[in-house]
N, C-alpha and C. Protein backbone atom coordinates (compact mmCIF):
# COMPACT_ATOMS: atom_id res chain seq x y z
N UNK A 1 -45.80 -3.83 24.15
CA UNK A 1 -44.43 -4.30 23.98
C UNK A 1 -43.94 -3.92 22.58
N UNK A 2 -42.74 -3.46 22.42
CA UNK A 2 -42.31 -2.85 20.95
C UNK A 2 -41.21 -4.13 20.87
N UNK A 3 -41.40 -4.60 19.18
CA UNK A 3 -40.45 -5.54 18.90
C UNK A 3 -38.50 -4.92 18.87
N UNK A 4 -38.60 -3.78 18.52
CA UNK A 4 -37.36 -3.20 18.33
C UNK A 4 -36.00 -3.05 19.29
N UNK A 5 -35.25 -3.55 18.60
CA UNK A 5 -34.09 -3.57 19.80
C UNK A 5 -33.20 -2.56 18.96
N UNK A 6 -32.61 -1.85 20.26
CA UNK A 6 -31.60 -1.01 20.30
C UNK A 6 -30.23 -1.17 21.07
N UNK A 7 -28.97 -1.05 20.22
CA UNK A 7 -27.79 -1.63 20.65
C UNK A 7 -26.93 -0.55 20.55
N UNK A 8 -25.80 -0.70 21.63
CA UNK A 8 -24.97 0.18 21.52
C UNK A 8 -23.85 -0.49 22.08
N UNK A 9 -22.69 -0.25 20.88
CA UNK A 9 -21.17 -0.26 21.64
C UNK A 9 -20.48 0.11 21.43
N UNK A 10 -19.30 0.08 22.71
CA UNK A 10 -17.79 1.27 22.54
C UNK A 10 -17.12 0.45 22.65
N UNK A 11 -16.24 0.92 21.52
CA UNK A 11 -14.82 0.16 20.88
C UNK A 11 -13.51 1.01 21.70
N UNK A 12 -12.56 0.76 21.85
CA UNK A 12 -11.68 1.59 22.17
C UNK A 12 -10.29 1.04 21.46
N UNK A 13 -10.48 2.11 20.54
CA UNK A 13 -9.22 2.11 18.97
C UNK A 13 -8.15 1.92 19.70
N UNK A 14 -7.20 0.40 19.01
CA UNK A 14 -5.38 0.60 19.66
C UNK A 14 -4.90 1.98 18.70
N UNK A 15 -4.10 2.71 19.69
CA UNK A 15 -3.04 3.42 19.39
C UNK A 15 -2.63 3.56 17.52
N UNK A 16 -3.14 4.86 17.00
CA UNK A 16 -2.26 4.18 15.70
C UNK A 16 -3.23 3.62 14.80
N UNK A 17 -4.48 3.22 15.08
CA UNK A 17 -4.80 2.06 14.22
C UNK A 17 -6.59 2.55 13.79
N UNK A 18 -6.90 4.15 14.08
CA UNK A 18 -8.12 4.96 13.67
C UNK A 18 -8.12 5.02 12.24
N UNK A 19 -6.91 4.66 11.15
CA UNK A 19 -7.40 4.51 9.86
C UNK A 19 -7.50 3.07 9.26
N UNK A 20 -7.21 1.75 10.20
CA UNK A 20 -7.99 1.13 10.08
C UNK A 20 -8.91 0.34 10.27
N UNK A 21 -9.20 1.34 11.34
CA UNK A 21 -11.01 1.24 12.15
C UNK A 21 -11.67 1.80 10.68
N UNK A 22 -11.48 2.68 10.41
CA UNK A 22 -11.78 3.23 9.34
C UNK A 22 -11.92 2.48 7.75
N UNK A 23 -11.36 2.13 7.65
CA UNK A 23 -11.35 0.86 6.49
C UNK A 23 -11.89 -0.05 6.77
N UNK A 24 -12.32 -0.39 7.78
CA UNK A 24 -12.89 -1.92 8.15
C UNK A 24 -14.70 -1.69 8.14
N UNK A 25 -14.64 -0.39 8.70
CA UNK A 25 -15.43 0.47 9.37
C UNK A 25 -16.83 0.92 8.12
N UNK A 26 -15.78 1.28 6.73
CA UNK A 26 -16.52 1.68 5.27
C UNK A 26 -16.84 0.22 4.71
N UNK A 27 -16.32 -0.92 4.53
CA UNK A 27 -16.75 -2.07 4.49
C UNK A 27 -17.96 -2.49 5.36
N UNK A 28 -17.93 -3.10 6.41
CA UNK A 28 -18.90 -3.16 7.27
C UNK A 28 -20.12 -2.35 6.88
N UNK A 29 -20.19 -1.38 6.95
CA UNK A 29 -21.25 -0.56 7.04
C UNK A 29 -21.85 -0.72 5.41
N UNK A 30 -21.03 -1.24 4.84
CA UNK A 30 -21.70 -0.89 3.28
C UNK A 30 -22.02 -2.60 3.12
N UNK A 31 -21.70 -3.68 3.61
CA UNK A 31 -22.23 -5.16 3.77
C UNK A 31 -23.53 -4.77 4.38
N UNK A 32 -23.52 -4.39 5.44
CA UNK A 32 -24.44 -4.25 6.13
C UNK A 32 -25.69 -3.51 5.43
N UNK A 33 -25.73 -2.40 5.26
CA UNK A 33 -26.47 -1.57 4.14
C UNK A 33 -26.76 -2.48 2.92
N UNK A 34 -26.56 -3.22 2.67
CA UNK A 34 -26.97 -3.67 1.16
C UNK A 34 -27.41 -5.29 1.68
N UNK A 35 -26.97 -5.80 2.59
CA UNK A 35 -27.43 -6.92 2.96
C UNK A 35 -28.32 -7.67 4.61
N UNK A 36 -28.93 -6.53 4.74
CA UNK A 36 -29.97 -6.53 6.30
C UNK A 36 -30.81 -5.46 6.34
N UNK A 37 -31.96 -5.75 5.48
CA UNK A 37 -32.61 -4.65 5.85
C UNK A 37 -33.38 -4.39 6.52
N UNK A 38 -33.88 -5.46 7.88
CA UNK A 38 -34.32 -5.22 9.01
C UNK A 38 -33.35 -4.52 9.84
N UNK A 39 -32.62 -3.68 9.55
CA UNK A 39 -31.64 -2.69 10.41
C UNK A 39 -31.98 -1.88 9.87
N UNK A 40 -32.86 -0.94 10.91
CA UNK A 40 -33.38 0.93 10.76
C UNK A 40 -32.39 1.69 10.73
N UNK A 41 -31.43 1.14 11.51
CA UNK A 41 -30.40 2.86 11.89
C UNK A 41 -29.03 2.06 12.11
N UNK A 42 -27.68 2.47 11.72
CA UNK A 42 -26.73 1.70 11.70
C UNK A 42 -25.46 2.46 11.69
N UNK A 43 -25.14 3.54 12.62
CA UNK A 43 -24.09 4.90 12.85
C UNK A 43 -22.65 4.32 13.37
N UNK A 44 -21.49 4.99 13.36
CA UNK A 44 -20.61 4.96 14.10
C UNK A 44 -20.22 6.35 14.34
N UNK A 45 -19.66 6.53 15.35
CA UNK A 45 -18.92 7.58 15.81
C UNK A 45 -17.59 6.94 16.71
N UNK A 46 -17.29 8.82 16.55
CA UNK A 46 -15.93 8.98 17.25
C UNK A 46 -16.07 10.12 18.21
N UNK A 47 -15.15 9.79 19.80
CA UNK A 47 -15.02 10.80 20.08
C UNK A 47 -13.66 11.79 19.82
N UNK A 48 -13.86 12.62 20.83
CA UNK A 48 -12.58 13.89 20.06
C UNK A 48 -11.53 13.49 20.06
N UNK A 49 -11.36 12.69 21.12
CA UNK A 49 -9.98 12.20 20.99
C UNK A 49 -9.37 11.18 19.97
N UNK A 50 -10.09 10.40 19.43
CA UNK A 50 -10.57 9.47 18.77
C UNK A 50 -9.84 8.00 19.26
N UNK A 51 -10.12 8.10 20.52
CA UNK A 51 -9.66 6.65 20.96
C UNK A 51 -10.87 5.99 21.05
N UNK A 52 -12.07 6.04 21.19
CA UNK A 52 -13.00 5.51 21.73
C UNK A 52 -14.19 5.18 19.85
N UNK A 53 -14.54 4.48 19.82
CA UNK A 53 -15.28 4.27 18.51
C UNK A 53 -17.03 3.93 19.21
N UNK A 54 -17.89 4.48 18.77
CA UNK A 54 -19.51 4.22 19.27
C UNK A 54 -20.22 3.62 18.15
N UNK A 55 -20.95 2.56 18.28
CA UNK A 55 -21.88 1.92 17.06
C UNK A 55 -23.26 2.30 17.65
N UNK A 56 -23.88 2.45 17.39
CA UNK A 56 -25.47 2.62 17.20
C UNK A 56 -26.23 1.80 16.06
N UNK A 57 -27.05 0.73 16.77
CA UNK A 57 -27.77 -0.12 15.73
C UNK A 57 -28.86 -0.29 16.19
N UNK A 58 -30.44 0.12 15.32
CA UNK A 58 -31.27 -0.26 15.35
C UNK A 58 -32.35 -1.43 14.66
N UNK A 59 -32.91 -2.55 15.32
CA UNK A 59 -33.00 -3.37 14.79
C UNK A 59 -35.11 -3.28 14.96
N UNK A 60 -35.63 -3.78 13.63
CA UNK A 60 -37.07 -4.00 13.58
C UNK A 60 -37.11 -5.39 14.71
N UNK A 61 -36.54 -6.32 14.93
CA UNK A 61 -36.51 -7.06 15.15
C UNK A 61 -35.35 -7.98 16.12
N UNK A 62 -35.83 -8.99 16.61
CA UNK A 62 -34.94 -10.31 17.11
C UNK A 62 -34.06 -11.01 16.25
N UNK A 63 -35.03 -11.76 15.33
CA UNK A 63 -34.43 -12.02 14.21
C UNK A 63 -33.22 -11.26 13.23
N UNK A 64 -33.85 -9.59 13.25
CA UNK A 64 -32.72 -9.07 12.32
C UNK A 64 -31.46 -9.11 13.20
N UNK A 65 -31.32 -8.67 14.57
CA UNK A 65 -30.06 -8.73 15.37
C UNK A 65 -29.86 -10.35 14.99
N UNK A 66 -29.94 -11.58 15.24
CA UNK A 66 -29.31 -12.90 14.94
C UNK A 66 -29.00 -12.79 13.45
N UNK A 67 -29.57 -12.37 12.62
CA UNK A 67 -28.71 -12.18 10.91
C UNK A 67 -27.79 -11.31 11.05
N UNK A 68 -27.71 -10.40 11.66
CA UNK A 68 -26.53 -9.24 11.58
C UNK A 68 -25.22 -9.93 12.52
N UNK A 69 -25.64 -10.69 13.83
CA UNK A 69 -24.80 -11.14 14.47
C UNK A 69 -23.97 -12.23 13.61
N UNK A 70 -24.48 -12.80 13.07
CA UNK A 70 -24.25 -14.44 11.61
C UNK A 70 -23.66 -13.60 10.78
N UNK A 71 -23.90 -12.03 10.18
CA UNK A 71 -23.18 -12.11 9.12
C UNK A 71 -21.86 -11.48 9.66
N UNK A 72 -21.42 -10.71 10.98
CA UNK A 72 -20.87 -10.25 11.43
C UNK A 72 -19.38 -10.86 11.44
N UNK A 73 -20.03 -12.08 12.28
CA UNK A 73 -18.86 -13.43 12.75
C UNK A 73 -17.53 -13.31 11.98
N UNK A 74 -17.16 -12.88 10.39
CA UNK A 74 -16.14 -13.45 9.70
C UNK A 74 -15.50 -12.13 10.07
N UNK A 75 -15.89 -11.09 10.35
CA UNK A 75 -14.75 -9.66 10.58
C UNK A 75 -14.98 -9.03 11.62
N UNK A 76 -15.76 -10.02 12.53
CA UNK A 76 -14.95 -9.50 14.15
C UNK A 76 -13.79 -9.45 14.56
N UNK A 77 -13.16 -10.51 14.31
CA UNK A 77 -11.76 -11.36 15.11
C UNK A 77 -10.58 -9.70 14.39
N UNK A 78 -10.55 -9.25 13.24
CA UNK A 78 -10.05 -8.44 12.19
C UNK A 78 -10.66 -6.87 13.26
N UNK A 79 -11.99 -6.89 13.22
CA UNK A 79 -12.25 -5.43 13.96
C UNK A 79 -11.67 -5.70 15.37
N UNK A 80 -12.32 -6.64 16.27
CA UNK A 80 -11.39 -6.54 17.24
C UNK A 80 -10.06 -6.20 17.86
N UNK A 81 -9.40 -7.05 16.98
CA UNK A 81 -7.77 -7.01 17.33
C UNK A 81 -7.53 -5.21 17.40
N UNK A 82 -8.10 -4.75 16.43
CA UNK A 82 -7.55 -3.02 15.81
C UNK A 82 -8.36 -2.11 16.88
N UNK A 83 -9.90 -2.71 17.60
CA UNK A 83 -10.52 -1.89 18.77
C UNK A 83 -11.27 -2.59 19.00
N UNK A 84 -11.10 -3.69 20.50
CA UNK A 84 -12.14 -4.45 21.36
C UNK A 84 -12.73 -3.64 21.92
N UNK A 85 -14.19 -4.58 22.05
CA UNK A 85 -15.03 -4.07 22.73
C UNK A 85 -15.13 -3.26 24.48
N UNK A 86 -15.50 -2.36 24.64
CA UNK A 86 -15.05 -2.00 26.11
C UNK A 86 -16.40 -1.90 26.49
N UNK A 87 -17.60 -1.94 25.96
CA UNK A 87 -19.20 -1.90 26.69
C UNK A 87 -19.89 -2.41 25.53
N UNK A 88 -20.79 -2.82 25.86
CA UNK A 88 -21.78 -3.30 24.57
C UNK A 88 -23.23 -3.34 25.43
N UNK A 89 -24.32 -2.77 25.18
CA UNK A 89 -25.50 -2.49 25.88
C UNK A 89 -26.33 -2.81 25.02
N UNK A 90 -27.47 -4.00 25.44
CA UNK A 90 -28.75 -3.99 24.18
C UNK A 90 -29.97 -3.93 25.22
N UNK A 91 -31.13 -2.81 24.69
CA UNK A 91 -32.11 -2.69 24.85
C UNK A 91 -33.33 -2.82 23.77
N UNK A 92 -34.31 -4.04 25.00
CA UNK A 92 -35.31 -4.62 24.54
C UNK A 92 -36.06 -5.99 25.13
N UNK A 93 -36.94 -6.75 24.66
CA UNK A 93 -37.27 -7.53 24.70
C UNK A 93 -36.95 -8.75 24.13
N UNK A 94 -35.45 -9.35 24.49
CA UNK A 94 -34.35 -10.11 23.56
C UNK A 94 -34.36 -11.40 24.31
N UNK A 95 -34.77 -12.51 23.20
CA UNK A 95 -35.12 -13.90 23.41
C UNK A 95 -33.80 -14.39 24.10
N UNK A 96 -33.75 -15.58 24.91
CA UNK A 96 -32.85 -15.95 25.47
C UNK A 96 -32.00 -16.47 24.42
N UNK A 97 -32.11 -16.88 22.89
CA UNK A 97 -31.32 -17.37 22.33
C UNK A 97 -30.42 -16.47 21.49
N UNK A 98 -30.71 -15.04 21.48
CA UNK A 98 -30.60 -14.00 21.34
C UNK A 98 -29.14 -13.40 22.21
N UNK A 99 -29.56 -13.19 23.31
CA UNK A 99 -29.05 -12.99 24.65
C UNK A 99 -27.74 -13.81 24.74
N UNK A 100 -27.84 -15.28 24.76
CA UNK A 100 -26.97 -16.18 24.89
C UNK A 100 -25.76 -15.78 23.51
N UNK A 101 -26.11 -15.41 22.38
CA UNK A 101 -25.56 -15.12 21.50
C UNK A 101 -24.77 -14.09 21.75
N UNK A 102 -25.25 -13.09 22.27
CA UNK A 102 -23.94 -12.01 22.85
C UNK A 102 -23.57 -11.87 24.04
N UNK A 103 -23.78 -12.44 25.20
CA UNK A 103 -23.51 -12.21 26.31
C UNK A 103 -22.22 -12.55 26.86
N UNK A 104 -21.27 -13.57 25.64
CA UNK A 104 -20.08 -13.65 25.98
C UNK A 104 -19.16 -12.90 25.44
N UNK A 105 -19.34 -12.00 24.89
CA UNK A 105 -19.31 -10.66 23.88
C UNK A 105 -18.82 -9.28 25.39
N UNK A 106 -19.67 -9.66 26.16
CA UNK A 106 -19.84 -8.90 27.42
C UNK A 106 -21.00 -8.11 27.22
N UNK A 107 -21.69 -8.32 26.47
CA UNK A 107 -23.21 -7.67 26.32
C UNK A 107 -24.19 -7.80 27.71
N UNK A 108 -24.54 -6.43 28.10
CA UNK A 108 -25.84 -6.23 29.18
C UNK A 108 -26.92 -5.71 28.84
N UNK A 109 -27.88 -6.83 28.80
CA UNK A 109 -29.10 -6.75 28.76
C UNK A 109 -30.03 -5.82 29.06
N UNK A 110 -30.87 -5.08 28.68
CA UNK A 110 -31.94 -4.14 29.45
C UNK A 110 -33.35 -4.29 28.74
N UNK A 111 -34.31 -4.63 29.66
CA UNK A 111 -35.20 -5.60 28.98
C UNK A 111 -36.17 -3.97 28.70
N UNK A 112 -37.05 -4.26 28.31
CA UNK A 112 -38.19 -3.02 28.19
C UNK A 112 -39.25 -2.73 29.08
N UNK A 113 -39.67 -1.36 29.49
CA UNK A 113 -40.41 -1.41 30.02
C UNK A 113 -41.38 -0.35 29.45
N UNK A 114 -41.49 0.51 28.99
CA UNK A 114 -42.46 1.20 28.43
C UNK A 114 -42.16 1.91 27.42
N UNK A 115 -43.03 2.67 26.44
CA UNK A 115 -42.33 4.11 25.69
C UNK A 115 -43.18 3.49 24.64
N UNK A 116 -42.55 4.57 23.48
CA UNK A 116 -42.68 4.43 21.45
C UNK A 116 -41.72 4.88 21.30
N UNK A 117 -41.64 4.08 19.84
CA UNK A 117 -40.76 4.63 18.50
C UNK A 117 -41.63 4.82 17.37
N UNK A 118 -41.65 6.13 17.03
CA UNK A 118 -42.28 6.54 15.82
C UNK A 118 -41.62 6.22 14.66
């Protein structure tokens, strides 16, 4: 069993409002970076069109996803409004208290079943 969870979600930018996904976007990522460092990998993208926004987050841990989710809380409501969530996918072995924490988020679960991460 590997402790590591892997998350992914698509934002879909309102109209107009990709520079400040973008501003919210260089904040975030630099809180995050300096304050969770049980987070391995922590990307966003865009596609071409740039309506659609992709996060990629890798976590050592259970625990680090519930600190990242806690420190998150004060600039969701702010990222949201500018690009809600349209999928949010976490893969792993994620405690029910975990689970319960994003699942009203619209988060789907995918538990683990085999592999490595080097």
């Amino acid at each position: 069993m590997e402790k590591q969870i892997q998350v992914q979600v698509e934002l879909t930018i309102t109209p107009g409002k990709v520079e400040e996904l973008r501003s919210q976007m260089l904040t975030i990522i630099e809180n995050v970076k300096a304050n969770e460092p049980d987070i391995t990998g922590y990307q966003w993208y865009l596609n071409e069109d740039q309506s659609k926004c992709y996060i990629m987050e890798w976590f050592n841990n259970p625990q680090a996803w519930l600190t990242h989710l806690s420190n998150a809380q004060p600039v969701l409501p702010a990222l949201f409004a500018v690009a809600p969530i349209t999928r949010f996918e976490a893969f792993g072995d994620i405690p029910e208290e975990v689970a319960a924490a994003v699942k009203p988020l619209g988060a789907v679960i995918h538990k683990y079943l085999s592999g490595f991460i080097r």
